[in-house]
C-alpha atoms as a PDB file:
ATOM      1  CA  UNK A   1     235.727 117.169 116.823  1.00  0.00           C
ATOM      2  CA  UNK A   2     233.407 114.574 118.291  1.00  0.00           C
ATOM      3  CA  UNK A   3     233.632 115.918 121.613  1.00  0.00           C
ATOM      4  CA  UNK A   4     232.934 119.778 120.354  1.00  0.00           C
ATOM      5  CA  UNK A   5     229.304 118.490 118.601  1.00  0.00           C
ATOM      6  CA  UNK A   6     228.793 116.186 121.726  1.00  0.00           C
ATOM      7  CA  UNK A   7     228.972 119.630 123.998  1.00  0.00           C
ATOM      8  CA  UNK A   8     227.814 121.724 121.945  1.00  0.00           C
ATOM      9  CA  UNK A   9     224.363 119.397 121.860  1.00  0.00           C
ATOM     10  CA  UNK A  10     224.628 119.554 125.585  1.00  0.00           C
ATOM     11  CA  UNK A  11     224.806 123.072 125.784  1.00  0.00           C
ATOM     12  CA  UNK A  12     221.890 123.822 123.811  1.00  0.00           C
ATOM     13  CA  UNK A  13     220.274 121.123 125.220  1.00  0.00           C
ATOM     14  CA  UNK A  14     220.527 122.826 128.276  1.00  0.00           C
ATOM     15  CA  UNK A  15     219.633 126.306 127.340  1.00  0.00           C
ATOM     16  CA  UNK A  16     216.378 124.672 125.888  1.00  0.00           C
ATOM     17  CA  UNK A  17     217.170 124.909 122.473  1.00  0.00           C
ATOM     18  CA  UNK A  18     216.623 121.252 121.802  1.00  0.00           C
ATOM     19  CA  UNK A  19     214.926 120.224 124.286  1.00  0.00           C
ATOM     20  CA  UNK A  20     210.957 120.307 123.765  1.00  0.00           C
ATOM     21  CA  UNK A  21     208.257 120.709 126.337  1.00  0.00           C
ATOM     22  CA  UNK A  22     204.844 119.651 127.036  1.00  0.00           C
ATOM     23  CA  UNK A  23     202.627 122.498 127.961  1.00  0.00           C
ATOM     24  CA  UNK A  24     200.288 121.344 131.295  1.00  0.00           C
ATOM     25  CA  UNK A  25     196.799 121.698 130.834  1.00  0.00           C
ATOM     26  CA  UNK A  26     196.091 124.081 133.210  1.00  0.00           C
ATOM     27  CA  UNK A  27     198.779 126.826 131.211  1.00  0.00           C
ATOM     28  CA  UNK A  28     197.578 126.366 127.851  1.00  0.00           C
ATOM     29  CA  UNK A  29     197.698 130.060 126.375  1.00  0.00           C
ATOM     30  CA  UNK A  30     194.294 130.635 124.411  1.00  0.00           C
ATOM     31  CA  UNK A  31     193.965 133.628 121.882  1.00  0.00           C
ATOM     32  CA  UNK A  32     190.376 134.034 120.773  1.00  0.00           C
ATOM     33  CA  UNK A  33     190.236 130.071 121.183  1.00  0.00           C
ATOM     34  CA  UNK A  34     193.191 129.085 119.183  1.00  0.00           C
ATOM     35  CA  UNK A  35     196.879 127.876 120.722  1.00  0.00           C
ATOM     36  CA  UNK A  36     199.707 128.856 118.824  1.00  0.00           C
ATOM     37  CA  UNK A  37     202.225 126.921 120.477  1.00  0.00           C
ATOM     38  CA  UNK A  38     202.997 122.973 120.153  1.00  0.00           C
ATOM     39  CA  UNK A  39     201.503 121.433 123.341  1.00  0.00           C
ATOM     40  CA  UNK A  40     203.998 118.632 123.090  1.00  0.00           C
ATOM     41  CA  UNK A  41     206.671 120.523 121.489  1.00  0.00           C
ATOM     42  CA  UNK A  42     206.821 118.158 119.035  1.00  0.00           C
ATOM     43  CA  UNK A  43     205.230 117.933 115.340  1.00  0.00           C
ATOM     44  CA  UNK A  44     201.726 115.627 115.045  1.00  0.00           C
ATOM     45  CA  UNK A  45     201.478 112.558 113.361  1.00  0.00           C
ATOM     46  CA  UNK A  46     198.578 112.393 111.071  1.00  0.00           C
ATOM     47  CA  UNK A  47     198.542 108.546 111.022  1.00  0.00           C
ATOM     48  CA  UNK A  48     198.425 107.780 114.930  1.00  0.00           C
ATOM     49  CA  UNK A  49     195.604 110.819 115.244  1.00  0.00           C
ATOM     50  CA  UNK A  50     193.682 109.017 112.319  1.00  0.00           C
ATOM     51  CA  UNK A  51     193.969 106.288 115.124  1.00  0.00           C
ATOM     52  CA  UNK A  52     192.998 108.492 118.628  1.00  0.00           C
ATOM     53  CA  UNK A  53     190.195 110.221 115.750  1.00  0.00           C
ATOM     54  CA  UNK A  54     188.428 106.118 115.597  1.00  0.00           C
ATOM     55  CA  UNK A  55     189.799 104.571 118.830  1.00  0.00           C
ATOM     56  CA  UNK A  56     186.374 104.685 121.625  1.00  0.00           C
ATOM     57  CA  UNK A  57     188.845 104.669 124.287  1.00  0.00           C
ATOM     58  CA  UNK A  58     191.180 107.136 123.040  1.00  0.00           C
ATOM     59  CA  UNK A  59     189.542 110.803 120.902  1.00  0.00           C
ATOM     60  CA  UNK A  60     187.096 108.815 119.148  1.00  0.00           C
ATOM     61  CA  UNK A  61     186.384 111.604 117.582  1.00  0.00           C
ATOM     62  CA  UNK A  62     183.944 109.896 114.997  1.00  0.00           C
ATOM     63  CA  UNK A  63     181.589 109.314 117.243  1.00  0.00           C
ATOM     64  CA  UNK A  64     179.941 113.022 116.641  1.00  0.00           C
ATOM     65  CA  UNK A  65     181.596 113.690 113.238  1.00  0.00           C
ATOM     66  CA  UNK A  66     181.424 112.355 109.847  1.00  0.00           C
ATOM     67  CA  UNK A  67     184.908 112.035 107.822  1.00  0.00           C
ATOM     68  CA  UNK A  68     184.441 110.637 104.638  1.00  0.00           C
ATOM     69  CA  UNK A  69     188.131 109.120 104.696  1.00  0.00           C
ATOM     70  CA  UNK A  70     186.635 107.183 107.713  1.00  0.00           C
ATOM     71  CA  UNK A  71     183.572 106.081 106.643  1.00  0.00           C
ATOM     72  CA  UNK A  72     184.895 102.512 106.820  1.00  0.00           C
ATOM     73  CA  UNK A  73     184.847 102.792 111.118  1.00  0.00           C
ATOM     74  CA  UNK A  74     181.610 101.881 112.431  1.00  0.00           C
ATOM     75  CA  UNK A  75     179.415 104.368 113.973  1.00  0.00           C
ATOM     76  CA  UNK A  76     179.743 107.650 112.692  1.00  0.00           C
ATOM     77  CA  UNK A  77     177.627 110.756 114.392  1.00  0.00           C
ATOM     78  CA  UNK A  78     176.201 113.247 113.185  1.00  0.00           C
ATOM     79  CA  UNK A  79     175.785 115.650 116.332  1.00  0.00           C
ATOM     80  CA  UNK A  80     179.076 117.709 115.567  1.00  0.00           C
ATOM     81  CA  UNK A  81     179.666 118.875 111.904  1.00  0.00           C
ATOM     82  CA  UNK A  82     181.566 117.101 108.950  1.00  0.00           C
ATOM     83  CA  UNK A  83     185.271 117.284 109.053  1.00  0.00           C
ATOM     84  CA  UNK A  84     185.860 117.172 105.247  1.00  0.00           C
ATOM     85  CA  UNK A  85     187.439 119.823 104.424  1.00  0.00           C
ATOM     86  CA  UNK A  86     188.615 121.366 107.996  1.00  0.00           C
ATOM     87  CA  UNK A  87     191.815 122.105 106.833  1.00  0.00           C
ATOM     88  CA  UNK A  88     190.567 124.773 104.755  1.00  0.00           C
ATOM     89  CA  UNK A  89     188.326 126.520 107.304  1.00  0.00           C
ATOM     90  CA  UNK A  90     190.134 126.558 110.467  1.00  0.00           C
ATOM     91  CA  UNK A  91     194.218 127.502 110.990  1.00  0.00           C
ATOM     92  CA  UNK A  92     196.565 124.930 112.827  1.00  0.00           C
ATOM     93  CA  UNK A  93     196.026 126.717 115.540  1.00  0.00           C
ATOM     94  CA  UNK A  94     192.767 127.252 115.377  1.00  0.00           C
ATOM     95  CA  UNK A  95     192.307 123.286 115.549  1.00  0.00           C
ATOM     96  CA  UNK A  96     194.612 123.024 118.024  1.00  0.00           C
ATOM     97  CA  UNK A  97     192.570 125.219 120.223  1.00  0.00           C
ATOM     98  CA  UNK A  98     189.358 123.306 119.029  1.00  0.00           C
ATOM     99  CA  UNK A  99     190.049 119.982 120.104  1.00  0.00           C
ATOM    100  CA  UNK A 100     191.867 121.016 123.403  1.00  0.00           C
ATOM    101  CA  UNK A 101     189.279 122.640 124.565  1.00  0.00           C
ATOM    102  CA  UNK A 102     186.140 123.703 122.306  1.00  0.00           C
ATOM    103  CA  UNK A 103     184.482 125.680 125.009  1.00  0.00           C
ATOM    104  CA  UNK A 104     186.995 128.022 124.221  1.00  0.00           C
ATOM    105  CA  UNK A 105     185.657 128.901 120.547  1.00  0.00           C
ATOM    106  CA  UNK A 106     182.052 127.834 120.940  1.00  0.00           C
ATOM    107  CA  UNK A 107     181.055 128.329 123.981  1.00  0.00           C
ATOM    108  CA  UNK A 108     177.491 126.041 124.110  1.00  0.00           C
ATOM    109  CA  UNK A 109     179.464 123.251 122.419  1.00  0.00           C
ATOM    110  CA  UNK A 110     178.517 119.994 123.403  1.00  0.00           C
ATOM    111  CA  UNK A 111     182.528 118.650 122.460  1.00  0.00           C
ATOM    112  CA  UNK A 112     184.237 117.627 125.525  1.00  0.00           C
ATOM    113  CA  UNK A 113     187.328 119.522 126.371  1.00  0.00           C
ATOM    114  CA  UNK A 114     190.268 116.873 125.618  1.00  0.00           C
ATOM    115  CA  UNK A 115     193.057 118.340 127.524  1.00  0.00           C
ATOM    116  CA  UNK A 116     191.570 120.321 130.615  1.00  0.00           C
ATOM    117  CA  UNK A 117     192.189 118.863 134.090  1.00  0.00           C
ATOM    118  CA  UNK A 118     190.715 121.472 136.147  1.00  0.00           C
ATOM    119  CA  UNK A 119     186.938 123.196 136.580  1.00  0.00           C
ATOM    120  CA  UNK A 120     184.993 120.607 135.877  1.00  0.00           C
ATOM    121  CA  UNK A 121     181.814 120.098 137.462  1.00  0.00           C
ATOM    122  CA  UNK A 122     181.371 117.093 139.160  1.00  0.00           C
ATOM    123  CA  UNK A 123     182.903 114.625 136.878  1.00  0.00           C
ATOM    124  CA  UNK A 124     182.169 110.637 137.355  1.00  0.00           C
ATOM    125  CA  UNK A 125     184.347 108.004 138.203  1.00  0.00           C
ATOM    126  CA  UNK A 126     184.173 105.678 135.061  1.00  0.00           C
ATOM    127  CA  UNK A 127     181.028 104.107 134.957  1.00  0.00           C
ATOM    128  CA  UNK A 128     179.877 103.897 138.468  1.00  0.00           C
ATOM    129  CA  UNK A 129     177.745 106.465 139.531  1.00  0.00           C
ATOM    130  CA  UNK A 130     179.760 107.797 142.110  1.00  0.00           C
ATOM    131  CA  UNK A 131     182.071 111.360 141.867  1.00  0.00           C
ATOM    132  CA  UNK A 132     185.713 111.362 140.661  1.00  0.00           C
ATOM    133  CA  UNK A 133     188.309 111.657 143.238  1.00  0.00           C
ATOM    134  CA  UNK A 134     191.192 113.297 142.925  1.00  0.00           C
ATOM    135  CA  UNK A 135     193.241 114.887 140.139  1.00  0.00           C
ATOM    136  CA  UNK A 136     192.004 114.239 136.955  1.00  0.00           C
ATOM    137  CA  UNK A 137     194.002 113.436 134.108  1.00  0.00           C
ATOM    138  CA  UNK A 138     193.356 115.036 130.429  1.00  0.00           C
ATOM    139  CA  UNK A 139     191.470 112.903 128.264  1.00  0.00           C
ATOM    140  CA  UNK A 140     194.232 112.876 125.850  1.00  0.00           C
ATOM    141  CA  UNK A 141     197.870 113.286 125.712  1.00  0.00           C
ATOM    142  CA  UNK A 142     199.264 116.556 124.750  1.00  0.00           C
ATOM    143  CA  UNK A 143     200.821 114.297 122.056  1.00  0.00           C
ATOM    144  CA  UNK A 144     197.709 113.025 121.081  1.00  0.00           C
ATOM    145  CA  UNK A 145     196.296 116.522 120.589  1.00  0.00           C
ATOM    146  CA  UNK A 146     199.070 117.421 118.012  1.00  0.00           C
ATOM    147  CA  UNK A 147     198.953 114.275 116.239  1.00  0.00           C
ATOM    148  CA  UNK A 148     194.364 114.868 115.898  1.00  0.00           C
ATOM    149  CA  UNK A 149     195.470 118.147 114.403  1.00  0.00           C
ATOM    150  CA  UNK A 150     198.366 116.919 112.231  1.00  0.00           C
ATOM    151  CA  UNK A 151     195.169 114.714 110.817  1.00  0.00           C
ATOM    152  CA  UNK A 152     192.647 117.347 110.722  1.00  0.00           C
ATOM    153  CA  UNK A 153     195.184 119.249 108.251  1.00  0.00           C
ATOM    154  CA  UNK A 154     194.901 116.696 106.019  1.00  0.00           C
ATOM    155  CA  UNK A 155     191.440 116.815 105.842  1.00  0.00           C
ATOM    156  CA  UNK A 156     190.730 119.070 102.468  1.00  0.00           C
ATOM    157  CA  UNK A 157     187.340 119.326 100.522  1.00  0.00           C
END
């Protein structure tokens, strides 16, 4: 009996019924600025994107937006809008979308995109003046994406 479940878990392993995905940033489907689909495959978890959300070398999110919840972290800006109460004014989705890539819902945003690896215009190489080479990586994991909008959901009014 063992063995069946064993190959059975295989099997649908294999037909990719188990298995999850990460989407690459350069095939992200976008309807009307919101992603539908999982970019890690996997659920978010609203306590490590409270993290990326107040990390400077991670989302840091905070750094343009108030969150009451958060008021504790130092430094909170006040160039993008409040996040109390997100939840209630934007779908999964929608947020998913949002913090991927805001350009995609407001197009004069100021946001950075957080996973886009491609069209940039000349982006810098860290702090020294001089023009990235190479591929660039997303500024956060697709991972990290779903686990900022597994937050954001908690975020009522």
């Amino acid at each position: 009996m063992k063995r069946i479940l064993i190959a059975m878990a295989w099997t649908a392993a294999g037909a990719g019924l188990v298995s999850a995905e990460t989407v690459d940033p350069t095939a992200v489907m976008y309807k009307e600025g919101a992603v539908e689909q999982s970019l890690s495959g996997a659920t978010g978890d609203a306590a490590a994107g409270k993290i990326v959300m107040t990390t400077r070398g991670q989302g840091n999110c905070i750094a343009c937006h108030e969150v009451t919840e958060l008021l504790n972290s130092p430094f909170h800006g006040e160039i993008g809008p409040t996040l109390d109460g997100v939840s209630e004014r934007w779908s999964e989705a929608e947020l998913r979308g949002i913090v991927a890539n805001a350009k995609m819902t407001f197009e004069d945003t100021m946001m950075p995109a957080f996973y886009k690896t491609k069209g940039y215009i000349r982006p810098g190489k860290a702090f020294t003046g001089k023009a990235a080479e190479g591929d660039l990586p997303p500024l956060l994991t697709a991972q990290q994406i779903e686990d900022v909008v597994a937050y954001l959901l908690t975020l009522k009014e």
